[in-house]
N, C-alpha and C. Protein backbone atom coordinates (compact mmCIF):
# COMPACT_ATOMS: atom_id res chain seq x y z
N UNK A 1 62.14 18.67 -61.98
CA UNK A 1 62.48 18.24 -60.62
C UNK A 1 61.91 16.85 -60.33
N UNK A 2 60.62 16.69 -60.55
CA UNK A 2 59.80 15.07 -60.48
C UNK A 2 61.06 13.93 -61.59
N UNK A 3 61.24 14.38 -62.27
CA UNK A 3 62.15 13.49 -63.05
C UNK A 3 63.42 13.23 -62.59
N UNK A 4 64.20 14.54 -61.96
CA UNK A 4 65.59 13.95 -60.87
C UNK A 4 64.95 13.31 -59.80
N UNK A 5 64.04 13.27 -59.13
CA UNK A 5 63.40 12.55 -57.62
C UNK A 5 63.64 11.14 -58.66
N UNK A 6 62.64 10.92 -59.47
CA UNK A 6 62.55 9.82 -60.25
C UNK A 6 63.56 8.95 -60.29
N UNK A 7 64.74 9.68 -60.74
CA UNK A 7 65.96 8.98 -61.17
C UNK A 7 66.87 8.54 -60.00
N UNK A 8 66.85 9.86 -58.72
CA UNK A 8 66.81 9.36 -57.58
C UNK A 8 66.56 8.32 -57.26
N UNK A 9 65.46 7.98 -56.72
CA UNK A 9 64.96 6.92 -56.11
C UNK A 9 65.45 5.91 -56.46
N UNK A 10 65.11 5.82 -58.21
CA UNK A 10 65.65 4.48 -58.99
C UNK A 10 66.41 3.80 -58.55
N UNK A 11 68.04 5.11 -58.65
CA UNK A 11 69.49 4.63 -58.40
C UNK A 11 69.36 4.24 -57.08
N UNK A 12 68.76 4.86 -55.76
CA UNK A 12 68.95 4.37 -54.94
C UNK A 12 68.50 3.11 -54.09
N UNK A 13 67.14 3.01 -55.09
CA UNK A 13 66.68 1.61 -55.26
C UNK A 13 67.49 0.22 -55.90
N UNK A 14 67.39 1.04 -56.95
CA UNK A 14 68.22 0.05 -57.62
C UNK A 14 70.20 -0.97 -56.68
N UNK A 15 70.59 0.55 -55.76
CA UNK A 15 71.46 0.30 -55.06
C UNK A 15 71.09 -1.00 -54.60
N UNK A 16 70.00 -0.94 -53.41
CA UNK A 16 69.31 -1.85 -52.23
C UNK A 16 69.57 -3.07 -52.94
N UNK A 17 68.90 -3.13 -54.19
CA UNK A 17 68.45 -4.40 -54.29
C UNK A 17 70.12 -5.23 -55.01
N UNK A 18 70.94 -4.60 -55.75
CA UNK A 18 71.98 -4.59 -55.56
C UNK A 18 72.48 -5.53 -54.41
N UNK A 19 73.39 -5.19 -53.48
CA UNK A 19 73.38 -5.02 -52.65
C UNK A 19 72.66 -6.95 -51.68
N UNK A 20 71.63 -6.51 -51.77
CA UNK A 20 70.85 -7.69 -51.45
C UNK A 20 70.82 -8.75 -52.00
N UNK A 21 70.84 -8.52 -53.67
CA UNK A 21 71.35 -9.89 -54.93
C UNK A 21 73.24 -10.27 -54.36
N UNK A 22 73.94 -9.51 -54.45
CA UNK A 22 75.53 -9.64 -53.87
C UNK A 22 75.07 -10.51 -52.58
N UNK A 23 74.59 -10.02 -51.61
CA UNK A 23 74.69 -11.17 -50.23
C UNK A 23 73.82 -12.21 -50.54
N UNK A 24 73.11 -12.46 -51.10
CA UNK A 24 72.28 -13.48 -51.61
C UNK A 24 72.66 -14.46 -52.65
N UNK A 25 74.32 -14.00 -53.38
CA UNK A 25 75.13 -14.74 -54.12
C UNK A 25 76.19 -14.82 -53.35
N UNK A 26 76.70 -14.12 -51.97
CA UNK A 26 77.46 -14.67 -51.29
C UNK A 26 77.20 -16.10 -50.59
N UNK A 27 75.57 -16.08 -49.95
CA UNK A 27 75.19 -17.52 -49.58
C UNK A 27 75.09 -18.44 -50.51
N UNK A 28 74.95 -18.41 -51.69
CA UNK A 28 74.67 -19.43 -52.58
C UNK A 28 75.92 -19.59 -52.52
N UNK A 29 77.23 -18.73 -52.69
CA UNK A 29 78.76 -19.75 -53.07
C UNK A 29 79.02 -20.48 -51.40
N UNK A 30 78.65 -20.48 -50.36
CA UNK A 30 78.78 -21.44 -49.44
C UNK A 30 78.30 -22.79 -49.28
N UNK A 31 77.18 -22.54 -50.16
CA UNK A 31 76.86 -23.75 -50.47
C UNK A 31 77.48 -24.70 -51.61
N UNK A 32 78.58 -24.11 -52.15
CA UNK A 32 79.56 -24.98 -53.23
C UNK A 32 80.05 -26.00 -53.06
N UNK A 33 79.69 -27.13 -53.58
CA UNK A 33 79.95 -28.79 -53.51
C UNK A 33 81.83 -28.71 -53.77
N UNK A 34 82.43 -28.53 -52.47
CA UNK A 34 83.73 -29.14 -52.71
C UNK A 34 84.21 -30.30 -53.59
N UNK A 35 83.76 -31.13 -53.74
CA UNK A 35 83.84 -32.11 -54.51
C UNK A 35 83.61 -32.21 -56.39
N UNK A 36 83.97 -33.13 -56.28
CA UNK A 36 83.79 -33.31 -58.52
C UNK A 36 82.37 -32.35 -58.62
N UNK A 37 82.71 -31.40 -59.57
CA UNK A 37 81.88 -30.20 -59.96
C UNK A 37 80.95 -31.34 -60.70
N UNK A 38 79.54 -31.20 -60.68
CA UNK A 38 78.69 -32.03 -61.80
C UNK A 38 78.48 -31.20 -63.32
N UNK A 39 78.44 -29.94 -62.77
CA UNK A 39 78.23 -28.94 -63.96
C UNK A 39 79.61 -28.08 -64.35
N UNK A 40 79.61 -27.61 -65.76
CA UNK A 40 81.13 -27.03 -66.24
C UNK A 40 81.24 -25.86 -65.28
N UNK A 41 82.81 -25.48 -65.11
CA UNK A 41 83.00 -24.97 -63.67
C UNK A 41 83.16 -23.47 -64.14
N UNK A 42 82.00 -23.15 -64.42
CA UNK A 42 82.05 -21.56 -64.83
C UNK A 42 82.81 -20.22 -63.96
N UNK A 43 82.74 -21.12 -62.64
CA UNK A 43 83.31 -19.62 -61.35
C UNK A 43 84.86 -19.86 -61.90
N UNK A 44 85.65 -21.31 -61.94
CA UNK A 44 86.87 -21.09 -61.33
C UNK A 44 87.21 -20.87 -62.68
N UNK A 45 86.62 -20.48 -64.22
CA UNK A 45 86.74 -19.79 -65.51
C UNK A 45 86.78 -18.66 -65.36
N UNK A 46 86.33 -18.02 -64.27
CA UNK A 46 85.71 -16.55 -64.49
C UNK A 46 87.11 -15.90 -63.61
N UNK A 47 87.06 -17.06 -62.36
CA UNK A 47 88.29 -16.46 -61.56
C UNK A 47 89.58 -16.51 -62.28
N UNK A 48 90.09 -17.44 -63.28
CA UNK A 48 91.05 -17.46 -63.58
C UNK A 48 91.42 -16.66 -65.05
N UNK A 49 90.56 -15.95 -65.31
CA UNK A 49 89.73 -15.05 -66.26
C UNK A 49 90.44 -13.45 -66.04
N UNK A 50 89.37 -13.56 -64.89
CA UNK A 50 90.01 -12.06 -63.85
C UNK A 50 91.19 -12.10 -63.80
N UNK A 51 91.83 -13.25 -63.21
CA UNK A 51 93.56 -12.81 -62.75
C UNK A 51 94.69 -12.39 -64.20
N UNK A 52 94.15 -13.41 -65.18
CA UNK A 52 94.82 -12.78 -66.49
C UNK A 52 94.61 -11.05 -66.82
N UNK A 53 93.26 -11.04 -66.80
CA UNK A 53 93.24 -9.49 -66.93
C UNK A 53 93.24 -8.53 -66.00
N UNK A 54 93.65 -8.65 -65.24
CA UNK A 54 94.32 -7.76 -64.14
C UNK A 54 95.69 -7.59 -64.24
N UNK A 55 96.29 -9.00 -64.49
CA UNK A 55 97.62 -9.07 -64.91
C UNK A 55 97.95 -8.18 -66.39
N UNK A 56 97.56 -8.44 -67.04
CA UNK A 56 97.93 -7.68 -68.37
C UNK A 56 97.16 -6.33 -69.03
N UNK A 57 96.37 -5.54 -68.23
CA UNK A 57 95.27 -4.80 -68.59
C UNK A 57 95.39 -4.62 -69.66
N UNK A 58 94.44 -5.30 -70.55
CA UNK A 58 93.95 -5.23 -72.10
C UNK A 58 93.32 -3.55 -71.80
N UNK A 59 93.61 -3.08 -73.18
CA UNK A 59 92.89 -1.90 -73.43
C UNK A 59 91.39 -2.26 -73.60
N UNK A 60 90.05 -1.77 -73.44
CA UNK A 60 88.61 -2.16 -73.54
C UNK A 60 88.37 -1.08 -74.18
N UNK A 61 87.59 -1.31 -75.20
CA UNK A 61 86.34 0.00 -75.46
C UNK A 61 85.07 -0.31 -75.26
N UNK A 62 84.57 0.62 -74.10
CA UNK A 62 83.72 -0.28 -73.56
C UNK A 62 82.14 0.97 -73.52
N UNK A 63 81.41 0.30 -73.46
CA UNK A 63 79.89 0.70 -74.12
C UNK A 63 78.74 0.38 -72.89
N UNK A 64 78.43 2.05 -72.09
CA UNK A 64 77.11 1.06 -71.43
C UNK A 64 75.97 2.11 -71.68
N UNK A 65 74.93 1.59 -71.80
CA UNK A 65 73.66 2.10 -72.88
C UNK A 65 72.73 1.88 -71.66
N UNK A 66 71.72 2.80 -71.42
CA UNK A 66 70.92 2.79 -70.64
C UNK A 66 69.58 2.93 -71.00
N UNK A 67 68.32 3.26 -70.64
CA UNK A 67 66.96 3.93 -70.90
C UNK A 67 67.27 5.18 -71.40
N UNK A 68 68.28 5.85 -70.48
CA UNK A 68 67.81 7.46 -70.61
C UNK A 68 69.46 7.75 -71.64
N UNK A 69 70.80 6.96 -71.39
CA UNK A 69 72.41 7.09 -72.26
C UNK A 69 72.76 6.35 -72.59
N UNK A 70 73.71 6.60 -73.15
CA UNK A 70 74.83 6.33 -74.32
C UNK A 70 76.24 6.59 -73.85
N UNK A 71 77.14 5.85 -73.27
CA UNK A 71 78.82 6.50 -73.34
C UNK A 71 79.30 5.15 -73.51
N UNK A 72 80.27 5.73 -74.36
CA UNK A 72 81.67 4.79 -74.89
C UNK A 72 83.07 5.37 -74.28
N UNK A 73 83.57 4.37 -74.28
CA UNK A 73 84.94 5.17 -73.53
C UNK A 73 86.34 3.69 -74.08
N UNK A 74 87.51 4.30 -73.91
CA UNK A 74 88.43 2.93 -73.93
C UNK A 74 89.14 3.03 -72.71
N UNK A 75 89.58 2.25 -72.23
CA UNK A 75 90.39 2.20 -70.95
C UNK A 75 90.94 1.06 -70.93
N UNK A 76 91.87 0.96 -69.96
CA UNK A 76 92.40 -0.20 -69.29
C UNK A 76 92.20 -0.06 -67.56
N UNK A 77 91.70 0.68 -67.43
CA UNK A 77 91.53 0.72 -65.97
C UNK A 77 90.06 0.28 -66.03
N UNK A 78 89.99 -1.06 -65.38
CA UNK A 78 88.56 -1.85 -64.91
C UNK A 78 89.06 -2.87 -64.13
N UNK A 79 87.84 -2.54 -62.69
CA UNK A 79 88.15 -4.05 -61.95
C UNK A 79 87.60 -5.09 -61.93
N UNK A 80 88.40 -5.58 -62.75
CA UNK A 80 87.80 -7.33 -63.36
C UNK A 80 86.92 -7.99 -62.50
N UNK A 81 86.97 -7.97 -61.03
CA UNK A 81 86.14 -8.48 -60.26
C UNK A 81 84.88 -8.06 -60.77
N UNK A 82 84.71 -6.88 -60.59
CA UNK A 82 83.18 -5.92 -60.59
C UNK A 82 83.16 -6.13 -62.01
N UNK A 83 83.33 -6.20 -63.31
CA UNK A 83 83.41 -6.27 -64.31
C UNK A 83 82.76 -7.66 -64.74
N UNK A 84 82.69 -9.13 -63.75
CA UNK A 84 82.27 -10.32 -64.55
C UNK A 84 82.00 -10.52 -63.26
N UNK A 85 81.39 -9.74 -62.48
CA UNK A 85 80.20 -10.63 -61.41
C UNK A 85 79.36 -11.51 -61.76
N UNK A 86 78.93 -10.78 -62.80
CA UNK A 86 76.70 -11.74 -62.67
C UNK A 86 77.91 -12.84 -63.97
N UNK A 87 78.84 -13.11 -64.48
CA UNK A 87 79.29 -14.40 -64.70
C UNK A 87 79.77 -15.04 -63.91
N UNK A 88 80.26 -14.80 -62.82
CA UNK A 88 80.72 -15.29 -62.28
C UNK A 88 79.56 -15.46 -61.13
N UNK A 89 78.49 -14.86 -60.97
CA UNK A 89 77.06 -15.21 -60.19
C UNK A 89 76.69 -16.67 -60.52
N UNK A 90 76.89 -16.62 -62.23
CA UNK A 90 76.33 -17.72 -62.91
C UNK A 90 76.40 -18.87 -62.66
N UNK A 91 77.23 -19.18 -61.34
CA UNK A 91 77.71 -20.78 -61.27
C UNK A 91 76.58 -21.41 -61.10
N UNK A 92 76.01 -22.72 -61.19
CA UNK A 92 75.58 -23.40 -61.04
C UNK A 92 75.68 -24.76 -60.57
N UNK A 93 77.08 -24.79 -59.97
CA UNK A 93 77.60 -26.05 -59.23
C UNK A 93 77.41 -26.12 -57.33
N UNK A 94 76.20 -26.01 -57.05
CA UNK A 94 75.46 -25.61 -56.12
C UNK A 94 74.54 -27.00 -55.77
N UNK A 95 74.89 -27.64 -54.37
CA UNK A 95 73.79 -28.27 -54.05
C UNK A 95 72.69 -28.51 -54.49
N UNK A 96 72.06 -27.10 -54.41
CA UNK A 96 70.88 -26.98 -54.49
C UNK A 96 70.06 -27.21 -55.40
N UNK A 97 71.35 -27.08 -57.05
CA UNK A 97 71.06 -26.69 -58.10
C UNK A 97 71.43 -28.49 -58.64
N UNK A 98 71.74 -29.50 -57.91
CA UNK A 98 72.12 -30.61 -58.38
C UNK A 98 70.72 -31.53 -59.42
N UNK A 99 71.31 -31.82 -60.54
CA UNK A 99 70.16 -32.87 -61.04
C UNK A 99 69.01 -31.57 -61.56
N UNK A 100 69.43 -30.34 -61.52
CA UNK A 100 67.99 -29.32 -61.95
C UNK A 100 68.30 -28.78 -63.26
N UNK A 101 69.23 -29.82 -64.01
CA UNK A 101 69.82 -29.17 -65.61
C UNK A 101 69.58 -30.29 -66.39
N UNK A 102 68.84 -30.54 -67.81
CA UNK A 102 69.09 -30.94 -68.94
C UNK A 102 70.38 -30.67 -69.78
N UNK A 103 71.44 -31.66 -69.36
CA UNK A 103 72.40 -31.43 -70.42
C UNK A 103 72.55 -32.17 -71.50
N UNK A 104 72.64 -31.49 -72.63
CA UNK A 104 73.17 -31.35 -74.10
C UNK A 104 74.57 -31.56 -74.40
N UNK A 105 75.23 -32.59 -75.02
CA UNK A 105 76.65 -32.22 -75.02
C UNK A 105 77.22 -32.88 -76.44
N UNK A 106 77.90 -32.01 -77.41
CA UNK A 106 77.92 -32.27 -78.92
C UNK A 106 79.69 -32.04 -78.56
N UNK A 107 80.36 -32.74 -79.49
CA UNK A 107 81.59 -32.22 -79.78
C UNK A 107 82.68 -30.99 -79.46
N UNK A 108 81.35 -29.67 -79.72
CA UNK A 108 81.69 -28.46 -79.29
C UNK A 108 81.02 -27.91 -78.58
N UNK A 109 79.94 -28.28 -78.07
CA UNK A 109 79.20 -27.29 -76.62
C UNK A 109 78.58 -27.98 -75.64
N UNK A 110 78.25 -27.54 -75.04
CA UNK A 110 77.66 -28.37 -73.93
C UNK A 110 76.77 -27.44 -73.10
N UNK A 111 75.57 -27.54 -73.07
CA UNK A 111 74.51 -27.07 -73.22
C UNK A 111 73.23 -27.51 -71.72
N UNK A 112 73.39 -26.22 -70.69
CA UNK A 112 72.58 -26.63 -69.64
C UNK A 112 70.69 -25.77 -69.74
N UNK A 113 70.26 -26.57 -69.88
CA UNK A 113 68.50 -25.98 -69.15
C UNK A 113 67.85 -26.15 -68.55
N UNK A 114 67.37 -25.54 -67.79
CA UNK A 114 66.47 -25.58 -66.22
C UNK A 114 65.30 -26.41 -66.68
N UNK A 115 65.58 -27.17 -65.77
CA UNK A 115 64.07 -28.60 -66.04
C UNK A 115 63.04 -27.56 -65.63
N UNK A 116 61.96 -28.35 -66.19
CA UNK A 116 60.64 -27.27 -66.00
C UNK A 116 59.89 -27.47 -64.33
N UNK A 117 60.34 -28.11 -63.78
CA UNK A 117 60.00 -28.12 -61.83
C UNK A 117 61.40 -27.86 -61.04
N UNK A 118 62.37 -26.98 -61.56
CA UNK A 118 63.49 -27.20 -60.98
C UNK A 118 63.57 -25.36 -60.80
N UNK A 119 63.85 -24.66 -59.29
CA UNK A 119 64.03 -22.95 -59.32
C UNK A 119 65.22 -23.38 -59.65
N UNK A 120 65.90 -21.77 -60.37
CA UNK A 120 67.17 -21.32 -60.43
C UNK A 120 66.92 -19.39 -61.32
N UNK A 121 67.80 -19.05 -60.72
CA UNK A 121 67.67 -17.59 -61.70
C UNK A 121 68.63 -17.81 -63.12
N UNK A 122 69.36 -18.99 -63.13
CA UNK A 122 70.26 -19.14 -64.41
C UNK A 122 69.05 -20.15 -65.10
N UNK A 123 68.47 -19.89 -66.17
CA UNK A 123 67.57 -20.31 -66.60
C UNK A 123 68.38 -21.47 -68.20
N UNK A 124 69.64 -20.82 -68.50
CA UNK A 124 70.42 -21.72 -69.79
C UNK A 124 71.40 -20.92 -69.76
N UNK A 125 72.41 -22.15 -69.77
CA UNK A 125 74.05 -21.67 -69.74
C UNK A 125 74.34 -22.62 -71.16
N UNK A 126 75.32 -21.94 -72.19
CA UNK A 126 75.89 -22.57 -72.95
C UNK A 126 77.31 -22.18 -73.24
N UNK A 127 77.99 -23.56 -73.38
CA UNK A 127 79.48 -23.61 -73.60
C UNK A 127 79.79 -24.24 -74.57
N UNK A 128 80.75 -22.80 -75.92
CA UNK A 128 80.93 -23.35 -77.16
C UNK A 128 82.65 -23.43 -77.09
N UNK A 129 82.75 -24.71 -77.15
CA UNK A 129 84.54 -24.88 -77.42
C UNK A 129 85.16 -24.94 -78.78
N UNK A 130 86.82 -24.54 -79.08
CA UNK A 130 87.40 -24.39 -79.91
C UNK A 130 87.63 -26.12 -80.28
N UNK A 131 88.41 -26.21 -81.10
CA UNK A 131 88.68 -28.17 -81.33
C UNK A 131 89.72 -28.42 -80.49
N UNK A 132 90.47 -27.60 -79.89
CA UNK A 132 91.42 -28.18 -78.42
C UNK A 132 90.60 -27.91 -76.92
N UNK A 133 89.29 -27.81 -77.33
CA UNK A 133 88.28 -28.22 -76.38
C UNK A 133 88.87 -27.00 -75.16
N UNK A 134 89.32 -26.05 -75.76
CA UNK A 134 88.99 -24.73 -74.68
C UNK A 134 88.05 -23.80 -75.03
N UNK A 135 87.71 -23.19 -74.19
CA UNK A 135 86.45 -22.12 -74.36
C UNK A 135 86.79 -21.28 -75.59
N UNK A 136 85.55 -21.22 -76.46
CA UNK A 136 85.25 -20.39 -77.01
C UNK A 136 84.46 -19.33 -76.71
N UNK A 137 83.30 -19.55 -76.38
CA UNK A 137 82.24 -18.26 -75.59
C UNK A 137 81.32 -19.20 -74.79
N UNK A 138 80.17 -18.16 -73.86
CA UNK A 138 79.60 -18.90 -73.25
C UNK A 138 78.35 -17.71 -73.62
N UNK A 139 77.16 -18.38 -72.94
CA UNK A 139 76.08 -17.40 -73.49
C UNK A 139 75.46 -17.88 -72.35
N UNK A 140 74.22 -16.96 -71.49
CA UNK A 140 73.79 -17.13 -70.45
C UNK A 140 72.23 -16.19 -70.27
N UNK A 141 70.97 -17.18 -69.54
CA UNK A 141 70.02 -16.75 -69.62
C UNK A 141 69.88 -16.41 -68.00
N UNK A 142 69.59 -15.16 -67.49
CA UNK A 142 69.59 -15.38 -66.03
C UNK A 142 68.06 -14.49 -66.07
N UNK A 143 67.11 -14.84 -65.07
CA UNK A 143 65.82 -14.29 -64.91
C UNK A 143 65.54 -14.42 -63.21
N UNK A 144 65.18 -13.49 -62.49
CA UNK A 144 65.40 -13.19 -61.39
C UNK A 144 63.84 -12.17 -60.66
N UNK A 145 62.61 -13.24 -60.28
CA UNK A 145 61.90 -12.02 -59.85
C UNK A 145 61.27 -12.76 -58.64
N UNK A 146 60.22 -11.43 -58.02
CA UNK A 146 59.63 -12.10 -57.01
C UNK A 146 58.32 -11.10 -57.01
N UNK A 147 57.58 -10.51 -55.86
CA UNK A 147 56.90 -9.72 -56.02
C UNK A 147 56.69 -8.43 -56.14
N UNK A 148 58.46 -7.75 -56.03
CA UNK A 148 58.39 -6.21 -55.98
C UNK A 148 59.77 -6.26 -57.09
N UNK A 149 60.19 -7.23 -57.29
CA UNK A 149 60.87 -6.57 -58.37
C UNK A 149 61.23 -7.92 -59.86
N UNK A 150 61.47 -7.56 -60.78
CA UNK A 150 61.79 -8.49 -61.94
C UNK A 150 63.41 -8.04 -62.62
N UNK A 151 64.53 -9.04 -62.71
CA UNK A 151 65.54 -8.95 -63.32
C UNK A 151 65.69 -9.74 -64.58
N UNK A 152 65.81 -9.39 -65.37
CA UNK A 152 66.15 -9.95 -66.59
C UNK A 152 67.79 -9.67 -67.56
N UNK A 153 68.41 -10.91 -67.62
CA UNK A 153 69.56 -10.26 -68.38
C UNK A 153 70.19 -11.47 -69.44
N UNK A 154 70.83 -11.20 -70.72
CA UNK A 154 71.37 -11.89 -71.30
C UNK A 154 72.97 -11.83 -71.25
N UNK A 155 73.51 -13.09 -70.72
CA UNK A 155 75.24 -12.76 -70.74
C UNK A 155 75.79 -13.13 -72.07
N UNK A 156 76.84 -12.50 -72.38
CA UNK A 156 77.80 -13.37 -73.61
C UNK A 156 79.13 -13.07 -73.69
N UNK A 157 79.90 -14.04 -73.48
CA UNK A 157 81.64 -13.60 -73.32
C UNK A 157 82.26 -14.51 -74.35
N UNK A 158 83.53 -13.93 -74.91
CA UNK A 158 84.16 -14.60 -76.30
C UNK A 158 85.42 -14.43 -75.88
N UNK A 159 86.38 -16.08 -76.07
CA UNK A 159 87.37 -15.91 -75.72
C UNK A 159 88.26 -16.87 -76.72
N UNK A 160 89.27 -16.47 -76.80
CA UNK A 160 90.34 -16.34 -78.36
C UNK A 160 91.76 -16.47 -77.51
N UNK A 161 92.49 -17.62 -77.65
CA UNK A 161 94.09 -17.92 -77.12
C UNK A 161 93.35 -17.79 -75.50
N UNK A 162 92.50 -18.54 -74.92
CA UNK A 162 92.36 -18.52 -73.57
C UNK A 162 92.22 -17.29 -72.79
N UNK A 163 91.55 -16.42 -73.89
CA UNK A 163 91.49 -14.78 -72.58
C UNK A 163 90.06 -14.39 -73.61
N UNK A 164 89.58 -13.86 -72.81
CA UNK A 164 88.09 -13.00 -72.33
C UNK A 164 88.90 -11.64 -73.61
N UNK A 165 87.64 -11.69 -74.74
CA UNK A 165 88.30 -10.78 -75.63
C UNK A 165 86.95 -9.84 -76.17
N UNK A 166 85.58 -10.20 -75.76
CA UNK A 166 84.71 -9.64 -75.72
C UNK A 166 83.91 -9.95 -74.47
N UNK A 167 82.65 -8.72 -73.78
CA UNK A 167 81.58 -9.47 -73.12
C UNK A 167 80.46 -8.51 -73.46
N UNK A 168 79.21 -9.12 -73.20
CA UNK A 168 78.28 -8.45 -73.21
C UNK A 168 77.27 -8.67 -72.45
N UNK A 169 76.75 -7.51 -71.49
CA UNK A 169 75.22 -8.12 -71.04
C UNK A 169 74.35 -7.00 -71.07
N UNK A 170 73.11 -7.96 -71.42
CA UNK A 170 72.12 -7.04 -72.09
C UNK A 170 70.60 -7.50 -70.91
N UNK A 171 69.63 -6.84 -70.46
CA UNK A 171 68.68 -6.79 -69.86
C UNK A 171 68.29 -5.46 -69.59
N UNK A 172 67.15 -5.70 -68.62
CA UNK A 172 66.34 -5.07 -67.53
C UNK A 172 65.77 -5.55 -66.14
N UNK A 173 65.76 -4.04 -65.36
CA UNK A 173 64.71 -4.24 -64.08
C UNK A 173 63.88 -3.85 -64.11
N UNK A 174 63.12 -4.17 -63.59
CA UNK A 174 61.85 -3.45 -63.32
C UNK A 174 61.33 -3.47 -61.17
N UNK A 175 60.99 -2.50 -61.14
CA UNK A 175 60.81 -2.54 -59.71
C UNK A 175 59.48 -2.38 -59.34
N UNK A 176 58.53 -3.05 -58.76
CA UNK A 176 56.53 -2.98 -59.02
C UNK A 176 56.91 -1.51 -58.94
N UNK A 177 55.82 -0.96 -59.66
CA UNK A 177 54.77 0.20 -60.04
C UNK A 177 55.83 0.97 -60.97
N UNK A 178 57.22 0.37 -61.13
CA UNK A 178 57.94 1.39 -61.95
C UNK A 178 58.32 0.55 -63.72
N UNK A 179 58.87 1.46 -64.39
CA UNK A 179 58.76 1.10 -65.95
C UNK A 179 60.06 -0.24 -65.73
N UNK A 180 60.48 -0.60 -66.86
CA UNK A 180 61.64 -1.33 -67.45
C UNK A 180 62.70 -0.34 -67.62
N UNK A 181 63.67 -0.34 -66.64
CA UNK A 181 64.79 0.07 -66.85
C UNK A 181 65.95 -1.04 -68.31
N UNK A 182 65.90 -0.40 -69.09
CA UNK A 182 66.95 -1.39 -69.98
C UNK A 182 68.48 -0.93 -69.93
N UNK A 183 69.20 -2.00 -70.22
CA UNK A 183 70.92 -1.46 -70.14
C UNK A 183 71.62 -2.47 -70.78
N UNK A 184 72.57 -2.38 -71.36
CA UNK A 184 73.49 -3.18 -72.07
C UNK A 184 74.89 -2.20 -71.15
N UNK A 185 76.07 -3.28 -71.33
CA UNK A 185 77.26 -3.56 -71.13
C UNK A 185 78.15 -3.75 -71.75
N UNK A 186 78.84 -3.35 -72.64
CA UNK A 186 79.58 -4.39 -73.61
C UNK A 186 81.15 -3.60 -73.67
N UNK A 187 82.11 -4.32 -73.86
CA UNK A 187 83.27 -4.67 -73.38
C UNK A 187 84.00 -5.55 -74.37
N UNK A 188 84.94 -4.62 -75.50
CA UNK A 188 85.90 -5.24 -76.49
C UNK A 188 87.07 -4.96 -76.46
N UNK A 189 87.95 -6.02 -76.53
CA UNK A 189 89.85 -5.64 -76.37
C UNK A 189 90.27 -5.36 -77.62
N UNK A 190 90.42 -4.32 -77.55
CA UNK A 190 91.31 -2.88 -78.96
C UNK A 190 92.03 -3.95 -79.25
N UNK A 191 92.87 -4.75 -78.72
CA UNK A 191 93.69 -5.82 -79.53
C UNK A 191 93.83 -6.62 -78.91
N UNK A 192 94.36 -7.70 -79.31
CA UNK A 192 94.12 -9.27 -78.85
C UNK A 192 95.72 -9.57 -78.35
N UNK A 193 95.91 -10.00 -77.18
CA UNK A 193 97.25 -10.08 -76.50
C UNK A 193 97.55 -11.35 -76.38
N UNK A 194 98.85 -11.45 -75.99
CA UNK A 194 99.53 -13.28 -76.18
C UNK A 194 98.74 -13.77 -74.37
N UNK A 195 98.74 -14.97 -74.65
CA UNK A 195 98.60 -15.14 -73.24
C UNK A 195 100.26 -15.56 -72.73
């Protein structure tokens, strides 16, 4: 019984803070520089991402791994929105966030990191392109704490003929006085569709 209370609480903790990260990434996209993006425009990738796969529902076999499970399943029923939030969290073309990136930029990637006096919860975004200079994958460091709770997660999405054909995210929470919740995500298309 102490162990369902346990798990209780968690989830319903875990809800709150939920919840509170979503309206707290709703204010950050108001603050979006209408103007020439300075950084690669990861949201309107993610949005135009979603609408392909909504449009064509790729079959997924999709994998989420917890502390305590394990389920795999295949489907085509997923809502892409809820499916590439915290990538689509990831933007970093934010006022706030202006001039707070070391960029890297080679032939094929282009490569952001949080200066060492600069906040952000996206700590390194990287973008690896094909040789017609469209996305290949992106890989993403996001770290998120304060005094009652710590988020940690690694993103990674792979995309082949301009569509999202793998993703993965891998982390933990932790909430003060409680353990490391760990969880992975991961999300592969049974087959690869025309765009």
């Amino acid at each position: 019984m102490l162990t369902n209370t346990h798990s209780f609480l968690f989830i319903r903790t875990s809800l709150l803070i939920f919840i509170v990260l979503g309206n707290l990434a709703c204010n950050e996209n108001k603050q979006e520089n209408q103007s020439k993006k300075q950084y690669f425009d990861l949201k309107t990738l993610i949005e135009s991402q979603t609408k392909i796969l909504e449009k064509q529902k790729p079959t997924i076999i999709k994998t989420i791994k917890t502390t305590e499970s394990k389920e795999t399943k295949e489907t085509n029923n997923i809502d892409w929105k809820k499916e590439l939030i915290f990538f689509r969290n990831a933007n970093i073309n934010l006022p706030s966030l202006k001039d707070c990136y070391k960029v890297t930029q080679t032939d094929s990637t282009i490569d952001y990191k949080l200066k060492a006096n600069s906040k952000s919860k996206i700590k390194h975004l990287k973008i690896h392109f094909y040789k017609n200079k469209t996305v290949k994958s992106i890989s993403i460091l996001s770290e998120d704490k304060n005094s009652f709770y710590t988020s940690f997660k690694k993103l990674s999405l792979a995309l082949i003929n301009n569509q999202i054909v793998s993703y993965n995210i891998t982390g933990f929470q932790k909430i003060l006085l409680g353990d490391k919740k760990w969880f992975t995500i991961e999300g592969q298309a049974k087959k690869i569709l025309s765009p």
